[in-house]
C-alpha atoms as a PDB file:
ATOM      1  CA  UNK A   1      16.267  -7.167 135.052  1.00  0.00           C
ATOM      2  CA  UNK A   2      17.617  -3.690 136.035  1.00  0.00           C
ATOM      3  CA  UNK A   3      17.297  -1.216 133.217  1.00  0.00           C
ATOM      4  CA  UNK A   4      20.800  -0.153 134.544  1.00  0.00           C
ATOM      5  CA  UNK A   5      22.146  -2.645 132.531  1.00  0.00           C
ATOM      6  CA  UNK A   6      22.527  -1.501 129.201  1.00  0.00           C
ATOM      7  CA  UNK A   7      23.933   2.334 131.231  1.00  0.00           C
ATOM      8  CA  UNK A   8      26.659   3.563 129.405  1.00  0.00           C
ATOM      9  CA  UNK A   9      27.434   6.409 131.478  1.00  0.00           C
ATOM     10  CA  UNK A  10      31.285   7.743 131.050  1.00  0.00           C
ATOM     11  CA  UNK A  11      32.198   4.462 128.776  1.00  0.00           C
ATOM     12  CA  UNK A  12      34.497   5.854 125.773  1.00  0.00           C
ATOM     13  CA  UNK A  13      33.252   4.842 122.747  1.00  0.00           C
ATOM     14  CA  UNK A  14      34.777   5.256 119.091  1.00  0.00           C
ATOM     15  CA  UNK A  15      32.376   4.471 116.109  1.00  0.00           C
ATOM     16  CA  UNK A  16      34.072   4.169 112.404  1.00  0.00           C
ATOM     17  CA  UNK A  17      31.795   5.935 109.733  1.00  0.00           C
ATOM     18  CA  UNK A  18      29.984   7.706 112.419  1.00  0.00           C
ATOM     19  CA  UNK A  19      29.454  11.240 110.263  1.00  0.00           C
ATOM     20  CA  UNK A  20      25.931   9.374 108.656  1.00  0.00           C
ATOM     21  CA  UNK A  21      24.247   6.488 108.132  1.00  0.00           C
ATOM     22  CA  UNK A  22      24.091   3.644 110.652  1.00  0.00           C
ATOM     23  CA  UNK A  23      27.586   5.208 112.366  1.00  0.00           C
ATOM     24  CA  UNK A  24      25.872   8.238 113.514  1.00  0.00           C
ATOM     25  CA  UNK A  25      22.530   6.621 114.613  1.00  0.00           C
ATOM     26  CA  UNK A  26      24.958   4.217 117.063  1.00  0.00           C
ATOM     27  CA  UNK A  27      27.223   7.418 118.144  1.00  0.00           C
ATOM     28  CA  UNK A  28      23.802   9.470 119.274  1.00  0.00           C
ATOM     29  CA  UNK A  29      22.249   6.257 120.451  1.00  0.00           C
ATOM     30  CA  UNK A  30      25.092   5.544 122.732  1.00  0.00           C
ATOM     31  CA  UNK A  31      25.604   9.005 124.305  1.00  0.00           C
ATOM     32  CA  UNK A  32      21.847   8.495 124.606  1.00  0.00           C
ATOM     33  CA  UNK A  33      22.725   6.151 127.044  1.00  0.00           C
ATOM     34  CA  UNK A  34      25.600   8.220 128.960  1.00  0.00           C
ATOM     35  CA  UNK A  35      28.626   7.702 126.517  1.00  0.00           C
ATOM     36  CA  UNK A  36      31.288  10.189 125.292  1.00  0.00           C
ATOM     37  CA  UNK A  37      31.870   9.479 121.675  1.00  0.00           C
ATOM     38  CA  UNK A  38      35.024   9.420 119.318  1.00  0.00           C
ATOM     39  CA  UNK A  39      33.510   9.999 115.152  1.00  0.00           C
ATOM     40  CA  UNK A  40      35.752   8.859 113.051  1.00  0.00           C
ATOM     41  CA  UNK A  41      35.676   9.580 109.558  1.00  0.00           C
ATOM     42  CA  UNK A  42      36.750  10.430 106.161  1.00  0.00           C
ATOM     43  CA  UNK A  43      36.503  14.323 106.902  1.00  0.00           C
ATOM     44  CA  UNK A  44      33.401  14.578 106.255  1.00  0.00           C
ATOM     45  CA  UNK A  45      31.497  17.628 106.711  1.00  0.00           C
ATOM     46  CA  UNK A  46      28.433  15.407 108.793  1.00  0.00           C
ATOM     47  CA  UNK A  47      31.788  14.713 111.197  1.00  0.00           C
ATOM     48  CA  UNK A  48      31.774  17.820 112.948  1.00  0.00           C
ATOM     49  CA  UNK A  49      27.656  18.065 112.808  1.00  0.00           C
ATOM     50  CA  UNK A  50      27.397  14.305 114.624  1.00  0.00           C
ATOM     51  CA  UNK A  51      29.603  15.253 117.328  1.00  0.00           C
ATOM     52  CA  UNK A  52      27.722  18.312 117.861  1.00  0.00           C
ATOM     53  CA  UNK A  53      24.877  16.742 118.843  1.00  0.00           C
ATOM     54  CA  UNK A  54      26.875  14.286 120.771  1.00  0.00           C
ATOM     55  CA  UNK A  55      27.689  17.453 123.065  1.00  0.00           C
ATOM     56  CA  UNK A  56      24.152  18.679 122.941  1.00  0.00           C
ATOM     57  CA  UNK A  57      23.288  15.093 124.816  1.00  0.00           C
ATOM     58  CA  UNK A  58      25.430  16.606 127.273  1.00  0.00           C
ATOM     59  CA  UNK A  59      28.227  14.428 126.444  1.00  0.00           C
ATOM     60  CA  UNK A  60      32.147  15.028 125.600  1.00  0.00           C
ATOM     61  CA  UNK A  61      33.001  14.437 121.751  1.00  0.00           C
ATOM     62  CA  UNK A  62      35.415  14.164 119.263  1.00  0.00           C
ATOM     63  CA  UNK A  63      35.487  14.113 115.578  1.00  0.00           C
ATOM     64  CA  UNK A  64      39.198  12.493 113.732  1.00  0.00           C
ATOM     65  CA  UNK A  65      39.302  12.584 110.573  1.00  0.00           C
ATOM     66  CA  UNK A  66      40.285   8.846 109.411  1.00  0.00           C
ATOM     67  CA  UNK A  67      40.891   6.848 106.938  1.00  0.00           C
ATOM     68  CA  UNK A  68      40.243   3.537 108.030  1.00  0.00           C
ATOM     69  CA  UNK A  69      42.594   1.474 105.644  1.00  0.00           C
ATOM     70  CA  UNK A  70      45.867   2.631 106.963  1.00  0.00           C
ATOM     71  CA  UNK A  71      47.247   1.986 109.611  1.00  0.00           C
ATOM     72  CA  UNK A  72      48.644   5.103 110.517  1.00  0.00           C
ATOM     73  CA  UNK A  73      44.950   6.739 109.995  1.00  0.00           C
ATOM     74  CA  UNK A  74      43.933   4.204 112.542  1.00  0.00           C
ATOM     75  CA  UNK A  75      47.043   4.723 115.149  1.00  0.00           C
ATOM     76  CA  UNK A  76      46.227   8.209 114.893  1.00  0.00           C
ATOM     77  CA  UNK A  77      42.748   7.838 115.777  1.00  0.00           C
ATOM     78  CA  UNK A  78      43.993   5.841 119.204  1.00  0.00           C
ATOM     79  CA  UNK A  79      46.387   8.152 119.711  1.00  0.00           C
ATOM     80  CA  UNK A  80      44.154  11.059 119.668  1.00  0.00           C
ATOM     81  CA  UNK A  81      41.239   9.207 121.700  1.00  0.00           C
ATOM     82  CA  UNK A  82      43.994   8.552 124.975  1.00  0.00           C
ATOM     83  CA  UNK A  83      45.315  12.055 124.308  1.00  0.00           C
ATOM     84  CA  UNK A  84      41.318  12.998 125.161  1.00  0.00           C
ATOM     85  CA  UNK A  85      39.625  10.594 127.231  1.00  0.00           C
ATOM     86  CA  UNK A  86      42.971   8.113 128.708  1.00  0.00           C
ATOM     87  CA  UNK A  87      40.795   5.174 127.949  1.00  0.00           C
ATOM     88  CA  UNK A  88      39.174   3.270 125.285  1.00  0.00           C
ATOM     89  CA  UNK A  89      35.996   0.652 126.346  1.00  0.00           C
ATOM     90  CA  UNK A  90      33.833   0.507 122.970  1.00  0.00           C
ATOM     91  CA  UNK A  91      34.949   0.076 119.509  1.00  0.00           C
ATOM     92  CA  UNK A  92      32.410   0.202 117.152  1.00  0.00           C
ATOM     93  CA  UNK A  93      34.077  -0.880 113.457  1.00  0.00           C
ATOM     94  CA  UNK A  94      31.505   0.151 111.117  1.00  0.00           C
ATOM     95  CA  UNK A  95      33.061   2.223 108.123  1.00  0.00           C
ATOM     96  CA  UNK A  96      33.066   0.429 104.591  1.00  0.00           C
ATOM     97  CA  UNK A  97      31.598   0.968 101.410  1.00  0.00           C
ATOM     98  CA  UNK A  98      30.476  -1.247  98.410  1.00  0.00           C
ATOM     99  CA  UNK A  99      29.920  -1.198  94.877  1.00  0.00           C
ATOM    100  CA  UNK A 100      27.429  -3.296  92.678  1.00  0.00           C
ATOM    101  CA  UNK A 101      29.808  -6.001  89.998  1.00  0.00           C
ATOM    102  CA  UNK A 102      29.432  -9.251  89.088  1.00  0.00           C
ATOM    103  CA  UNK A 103      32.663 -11.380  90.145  1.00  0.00           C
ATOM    104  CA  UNK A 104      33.808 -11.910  86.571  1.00  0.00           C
ATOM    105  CA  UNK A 105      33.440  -8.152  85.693  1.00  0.00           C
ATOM    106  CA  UNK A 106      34.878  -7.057  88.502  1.00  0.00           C
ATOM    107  CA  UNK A 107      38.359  -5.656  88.388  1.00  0.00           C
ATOM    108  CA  UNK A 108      41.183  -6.438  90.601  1.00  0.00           C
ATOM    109  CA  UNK A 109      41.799  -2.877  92.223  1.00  0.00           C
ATOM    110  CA  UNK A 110      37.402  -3.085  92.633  1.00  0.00           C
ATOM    111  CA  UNK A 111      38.089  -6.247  94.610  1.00  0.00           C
ATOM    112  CA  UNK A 112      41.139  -4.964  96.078  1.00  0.00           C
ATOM    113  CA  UNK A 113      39.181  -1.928  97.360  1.00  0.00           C
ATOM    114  CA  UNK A 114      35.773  -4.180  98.981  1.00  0.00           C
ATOM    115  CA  UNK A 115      38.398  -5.942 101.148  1.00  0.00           C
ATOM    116  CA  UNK A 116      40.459  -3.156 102.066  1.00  0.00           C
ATOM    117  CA  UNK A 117      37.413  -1.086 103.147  1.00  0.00           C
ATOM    118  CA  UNK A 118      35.133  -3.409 104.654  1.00  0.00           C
ATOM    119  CA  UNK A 119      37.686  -6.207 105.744  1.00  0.00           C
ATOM    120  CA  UNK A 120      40.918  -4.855 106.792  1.00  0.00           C
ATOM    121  CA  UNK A 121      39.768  -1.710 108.793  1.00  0.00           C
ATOM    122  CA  UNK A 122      38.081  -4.410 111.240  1.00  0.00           C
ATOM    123  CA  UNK A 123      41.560  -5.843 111.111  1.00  0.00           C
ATOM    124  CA  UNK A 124      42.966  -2.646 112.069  1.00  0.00           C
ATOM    125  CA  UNK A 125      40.747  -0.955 114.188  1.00  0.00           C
ATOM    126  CA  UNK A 126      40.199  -4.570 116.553  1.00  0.00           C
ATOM    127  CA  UNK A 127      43.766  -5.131 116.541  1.00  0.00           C
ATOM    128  CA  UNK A 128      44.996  -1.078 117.890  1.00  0.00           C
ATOM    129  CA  UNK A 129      41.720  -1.184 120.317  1.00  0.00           C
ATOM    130  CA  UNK A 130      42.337  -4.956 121.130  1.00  0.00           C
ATOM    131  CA  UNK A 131      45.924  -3.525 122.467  1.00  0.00           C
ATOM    132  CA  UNK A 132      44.468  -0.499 124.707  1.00  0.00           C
ATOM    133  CA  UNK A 133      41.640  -2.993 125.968  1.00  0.00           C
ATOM    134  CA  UNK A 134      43.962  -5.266 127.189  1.00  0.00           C
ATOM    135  CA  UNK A 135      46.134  -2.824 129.452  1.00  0.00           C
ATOM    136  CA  UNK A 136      43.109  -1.482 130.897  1.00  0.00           C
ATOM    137  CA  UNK A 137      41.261  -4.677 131.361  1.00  0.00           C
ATOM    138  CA  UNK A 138      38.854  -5.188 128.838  1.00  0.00           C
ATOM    139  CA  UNK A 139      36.643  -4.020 126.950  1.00  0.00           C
ATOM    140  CA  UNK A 140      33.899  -4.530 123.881  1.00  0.00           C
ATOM    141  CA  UNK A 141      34.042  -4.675 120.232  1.00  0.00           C
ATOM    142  CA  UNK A 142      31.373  -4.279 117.855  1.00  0.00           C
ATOM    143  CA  UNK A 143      31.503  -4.989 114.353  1.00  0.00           C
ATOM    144  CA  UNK A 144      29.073  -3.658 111.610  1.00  0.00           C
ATOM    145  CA  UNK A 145      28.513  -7.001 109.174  1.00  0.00           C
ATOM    146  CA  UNK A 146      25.851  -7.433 107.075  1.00  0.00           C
ATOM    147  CA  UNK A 147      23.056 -10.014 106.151  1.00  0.00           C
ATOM    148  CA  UNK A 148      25.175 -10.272 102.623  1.00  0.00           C
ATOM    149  CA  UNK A 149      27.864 -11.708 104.466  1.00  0.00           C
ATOM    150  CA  UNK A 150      25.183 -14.852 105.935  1.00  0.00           C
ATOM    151  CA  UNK A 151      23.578 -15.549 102.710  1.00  0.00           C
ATOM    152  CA  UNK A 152      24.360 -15.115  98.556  1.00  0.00           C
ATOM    153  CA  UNK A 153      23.476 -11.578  97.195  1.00  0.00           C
ATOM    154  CA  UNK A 154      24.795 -11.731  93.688  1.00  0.00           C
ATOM    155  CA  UNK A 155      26.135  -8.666  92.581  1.00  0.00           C
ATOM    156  CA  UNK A 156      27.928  -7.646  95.613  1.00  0.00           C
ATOM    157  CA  UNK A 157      29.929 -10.686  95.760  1.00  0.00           C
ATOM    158  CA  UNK A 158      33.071  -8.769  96.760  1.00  0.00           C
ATOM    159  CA  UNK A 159      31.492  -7.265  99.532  1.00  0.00           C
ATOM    160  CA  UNK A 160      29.897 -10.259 100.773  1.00  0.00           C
ATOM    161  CA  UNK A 161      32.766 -11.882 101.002  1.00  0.00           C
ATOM    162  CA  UNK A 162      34.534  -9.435 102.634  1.00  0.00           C
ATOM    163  CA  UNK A 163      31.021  -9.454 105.176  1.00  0.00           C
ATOM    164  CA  UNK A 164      31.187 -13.155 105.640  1.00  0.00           C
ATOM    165  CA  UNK A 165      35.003 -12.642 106.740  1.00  0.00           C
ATOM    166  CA  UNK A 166      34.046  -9.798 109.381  1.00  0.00           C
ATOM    167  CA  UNK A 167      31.755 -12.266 110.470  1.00  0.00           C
ATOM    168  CA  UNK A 168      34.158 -15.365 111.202  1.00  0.00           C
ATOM    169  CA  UNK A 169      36.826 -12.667 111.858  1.00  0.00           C
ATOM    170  CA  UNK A 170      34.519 -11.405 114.648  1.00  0.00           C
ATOM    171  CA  UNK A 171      34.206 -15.373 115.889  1.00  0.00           C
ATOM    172  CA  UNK A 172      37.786 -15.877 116.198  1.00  0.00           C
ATOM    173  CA  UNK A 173      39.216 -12.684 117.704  1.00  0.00           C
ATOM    174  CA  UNK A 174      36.054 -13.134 120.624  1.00  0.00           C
ATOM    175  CA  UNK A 175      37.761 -16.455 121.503  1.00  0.00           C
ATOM    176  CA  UNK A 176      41.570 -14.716 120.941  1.00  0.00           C
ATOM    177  CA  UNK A 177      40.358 -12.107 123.631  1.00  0.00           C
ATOM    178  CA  UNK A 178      38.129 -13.775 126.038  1.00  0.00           C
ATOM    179  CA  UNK A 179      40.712 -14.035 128.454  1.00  0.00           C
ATOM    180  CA  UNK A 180      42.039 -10.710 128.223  1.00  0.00           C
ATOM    181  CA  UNK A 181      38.162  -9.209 129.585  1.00  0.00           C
ATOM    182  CA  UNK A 182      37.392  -7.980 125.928  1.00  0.00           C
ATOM    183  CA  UNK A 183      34.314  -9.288 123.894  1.00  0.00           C
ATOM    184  CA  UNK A 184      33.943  -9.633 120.078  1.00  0.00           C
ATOM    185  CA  UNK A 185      30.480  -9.281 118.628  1.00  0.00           C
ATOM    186  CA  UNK A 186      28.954  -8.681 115.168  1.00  0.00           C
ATOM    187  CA  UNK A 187      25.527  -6.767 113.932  1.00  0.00           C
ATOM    188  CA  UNK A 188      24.485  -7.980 110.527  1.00  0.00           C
ATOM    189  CA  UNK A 189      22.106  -5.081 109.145  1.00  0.00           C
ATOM    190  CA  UNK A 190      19.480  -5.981 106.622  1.00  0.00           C
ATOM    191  CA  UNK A 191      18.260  -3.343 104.091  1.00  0.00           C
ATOM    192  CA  UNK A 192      18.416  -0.476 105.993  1.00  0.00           C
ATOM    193  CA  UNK A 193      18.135   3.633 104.764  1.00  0.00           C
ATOM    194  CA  UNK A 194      20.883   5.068 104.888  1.00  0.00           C
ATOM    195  CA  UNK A 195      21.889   8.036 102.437  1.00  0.00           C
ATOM    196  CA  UNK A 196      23.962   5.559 100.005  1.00  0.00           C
ATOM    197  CA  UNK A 197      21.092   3.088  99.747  1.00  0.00           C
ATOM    198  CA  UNK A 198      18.618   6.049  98.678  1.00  0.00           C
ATOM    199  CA  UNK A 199      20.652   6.943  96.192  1.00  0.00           C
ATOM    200  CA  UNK A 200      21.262   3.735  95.249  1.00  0.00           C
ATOM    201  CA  UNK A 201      17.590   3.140  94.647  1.00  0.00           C
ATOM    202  CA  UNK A 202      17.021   6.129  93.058  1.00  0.00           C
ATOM    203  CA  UNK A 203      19.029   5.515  90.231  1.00  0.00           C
ATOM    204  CA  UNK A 204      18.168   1.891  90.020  1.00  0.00           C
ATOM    205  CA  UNK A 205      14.661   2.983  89.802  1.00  0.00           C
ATOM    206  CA  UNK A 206      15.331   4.867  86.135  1.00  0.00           C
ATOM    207  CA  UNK A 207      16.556   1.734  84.963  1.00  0.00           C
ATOM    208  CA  UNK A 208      14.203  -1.086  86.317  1.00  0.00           C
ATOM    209  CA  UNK A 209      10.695   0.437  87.249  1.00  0.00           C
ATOM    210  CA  UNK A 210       9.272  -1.597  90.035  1.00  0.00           C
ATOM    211  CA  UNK A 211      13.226  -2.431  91.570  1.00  0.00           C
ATOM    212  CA  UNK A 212      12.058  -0.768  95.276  1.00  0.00           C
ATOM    213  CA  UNK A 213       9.003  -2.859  95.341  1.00  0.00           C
ATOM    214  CA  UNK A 214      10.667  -5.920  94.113  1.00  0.00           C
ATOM    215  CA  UNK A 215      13.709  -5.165  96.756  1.00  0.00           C
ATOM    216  CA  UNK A 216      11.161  -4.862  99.852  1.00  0.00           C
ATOM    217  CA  UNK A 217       8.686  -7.702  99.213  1.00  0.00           C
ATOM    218  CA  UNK A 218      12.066 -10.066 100.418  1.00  0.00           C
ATOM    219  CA  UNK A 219      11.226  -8.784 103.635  1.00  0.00           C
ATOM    220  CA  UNK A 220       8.929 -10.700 105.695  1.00  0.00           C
ATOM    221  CA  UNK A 221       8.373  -7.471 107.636  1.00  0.00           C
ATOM    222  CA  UNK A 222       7.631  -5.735 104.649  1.00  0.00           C
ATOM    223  CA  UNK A 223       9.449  -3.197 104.921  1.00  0.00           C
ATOM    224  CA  UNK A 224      12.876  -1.210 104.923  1.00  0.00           C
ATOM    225  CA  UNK A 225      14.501  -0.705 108.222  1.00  0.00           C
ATOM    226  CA  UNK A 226      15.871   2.605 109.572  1.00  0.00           C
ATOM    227  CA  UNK A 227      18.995   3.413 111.260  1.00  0.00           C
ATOM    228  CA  UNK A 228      17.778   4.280 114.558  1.00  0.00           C
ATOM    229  CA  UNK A 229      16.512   0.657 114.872  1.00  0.00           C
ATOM    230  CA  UNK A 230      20.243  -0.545 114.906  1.00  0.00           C
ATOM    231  CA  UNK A 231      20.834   1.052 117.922  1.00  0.00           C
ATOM    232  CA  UNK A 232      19.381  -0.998 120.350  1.00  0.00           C
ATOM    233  CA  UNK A 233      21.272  -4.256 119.402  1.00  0.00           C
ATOM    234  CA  UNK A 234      24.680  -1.799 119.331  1.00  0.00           C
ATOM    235  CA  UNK A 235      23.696  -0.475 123.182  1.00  0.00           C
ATOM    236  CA  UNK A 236      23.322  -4.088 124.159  1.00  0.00           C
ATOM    237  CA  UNK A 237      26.073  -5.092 122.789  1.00  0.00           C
ATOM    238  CA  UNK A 238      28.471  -2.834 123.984  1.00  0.00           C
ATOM    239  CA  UNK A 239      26.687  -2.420 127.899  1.00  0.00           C
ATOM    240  CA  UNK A 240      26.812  -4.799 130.504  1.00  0.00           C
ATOM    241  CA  UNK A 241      23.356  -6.527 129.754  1.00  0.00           C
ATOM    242  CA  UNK A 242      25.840  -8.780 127.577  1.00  0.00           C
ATOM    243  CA  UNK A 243      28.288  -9.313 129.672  1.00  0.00           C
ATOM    244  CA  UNK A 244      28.446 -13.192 128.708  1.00  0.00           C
ATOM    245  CA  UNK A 245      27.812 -12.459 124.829  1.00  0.00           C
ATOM    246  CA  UNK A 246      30.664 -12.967 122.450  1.00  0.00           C
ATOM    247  CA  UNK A 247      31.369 -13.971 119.213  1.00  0.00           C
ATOM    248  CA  UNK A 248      28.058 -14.033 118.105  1.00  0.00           C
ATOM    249  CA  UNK A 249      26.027 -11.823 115.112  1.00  0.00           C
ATOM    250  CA  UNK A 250      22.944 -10.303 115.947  1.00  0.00           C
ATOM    251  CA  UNK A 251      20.793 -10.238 112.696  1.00  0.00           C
ATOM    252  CA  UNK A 252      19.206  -6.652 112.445  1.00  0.00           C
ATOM    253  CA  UNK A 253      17.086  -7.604 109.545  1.00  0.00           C
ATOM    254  CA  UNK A 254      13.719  -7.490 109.357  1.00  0.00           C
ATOM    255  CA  UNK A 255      13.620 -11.407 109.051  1.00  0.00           C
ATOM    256  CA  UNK A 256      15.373 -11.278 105.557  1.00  0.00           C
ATOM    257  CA  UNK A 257      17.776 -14.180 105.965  1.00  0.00           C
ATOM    258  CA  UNK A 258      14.564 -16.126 107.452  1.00  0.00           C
ATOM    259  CA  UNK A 259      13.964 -17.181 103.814  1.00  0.00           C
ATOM    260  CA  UNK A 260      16.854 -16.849 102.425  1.00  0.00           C
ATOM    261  CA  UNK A 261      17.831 -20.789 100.814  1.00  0.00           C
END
């Protein structure tokens, strides 16, 4: 097989949440591998610093600030993208956020905002790139899940839920867009270290010595994953070395659902 496969060279690719984290490890990956990149974002001050180094791959960029819940955040953010590059091929939907509650604590506006942030801006983002895709003929969609949306991880039920629904969202809009030349494909990241989950652990730590430890021996790999190592599933995903691949979730997970019962 021809390493030419997984070239991305001139594709147009947006990425949701692409300042940090797993977002900006995709965006560099992919203009890695010949992209020009769209960050979207909250304003963030990473925003500006991710497409930077976009450009110093040699590649075109843009940073839009976005707020992924609205629609008219996420219109923009098309808008703008055709205004720049006439074309969109890769839509990477991986902006959300979560917040540790059991169900029953858990107030409504909480619940409210899992779903809104990590459920409905897949809704969104698919649906306006779904729309440009299908004029120009297809293209690829690639949304950021998570293991907690394949198996029970109480405490976050909110956002597994709203993980689990990405996922089965993901199934049914790959067989809603087959015909039109677009696939529909999911990444389900394990515990990976991102800035949020560092923090996270840090202040966990004060409260229950031994939490990090406790956390990582449910990997069989034994350890936390990084960023980076998401981007090879993304760049297959979104390149031509997939080309029959759709509506399927690629665990990224260091074999954590393996044992998961």
């Amino acid at each position: 097989m021809s390493l030419s496969l997984f070239d991305l060279s001139d594709r147009v690719a947006i990425v949701t949440g692409g300042s940090r984290g797993i977002g900006r490890a995709i965006a560099l990956g992919f203009a890695d591998a010949g992209a020009h990149l769209v960050i979207a974002a909250r304003g963030t001050p990473d925003m500006e610093g991710a497409a930077a180094e976009v450009r110093a791959r040699g590649r075109r960029a843009l940073s839009v600030p976005t707020d992924v819940r609205r629609k008219a955040g996420v219109d923009n953010l098309v808008k703008r993208t055709l205004e720049e590059f006439g074309r969109i091929d890769i839509l990477v939907n991986n902006a959300g956020t979560y917040v540790w509650s059991p169900a029953v604590e858990m107030s409504e506006r909480a619940w409210d905002g899992m779903f809104s942030s990590n459920m409905k801006s897949v809704f969104l983002g698919s649906r306006a790139a779904a729309r440009v895709m299908m004029k120009q003929g297809g293209g690829t969609i690639i949304n950021i899940s998570s293991m907690a949306g394949l198996v029970p991880d109480p405490g976050r039920t909110a956002y597994s839920a709203a993980k689990a629904g990405v996922i089965n969202f993901t199934r049914n809009l790959a067989i809603e867009l087959a015909p039109h030349n677009i696939r529909v494909n999911a990444i389900a990241p394990g515990l990976i270290l991102t800035p949020g989950i560092k923090q996270e652990v840090k202040e966990t730590r004060k409260k229950r010595p031994g939490f990090r430890t406790s956390v990582v021996g449910r990997v069989p790999m034994g350890r936390v994953g990084m960023p980076e190592e998401l981007v090879g599933a993304a760049i297959y995903l979104a390149s031509a070395a997939s080309a029959y691949v759709t509506g399927t979730t690629l665990e990224v997970a260091g074999g954590l659902t393996i044992l998961a019962d």
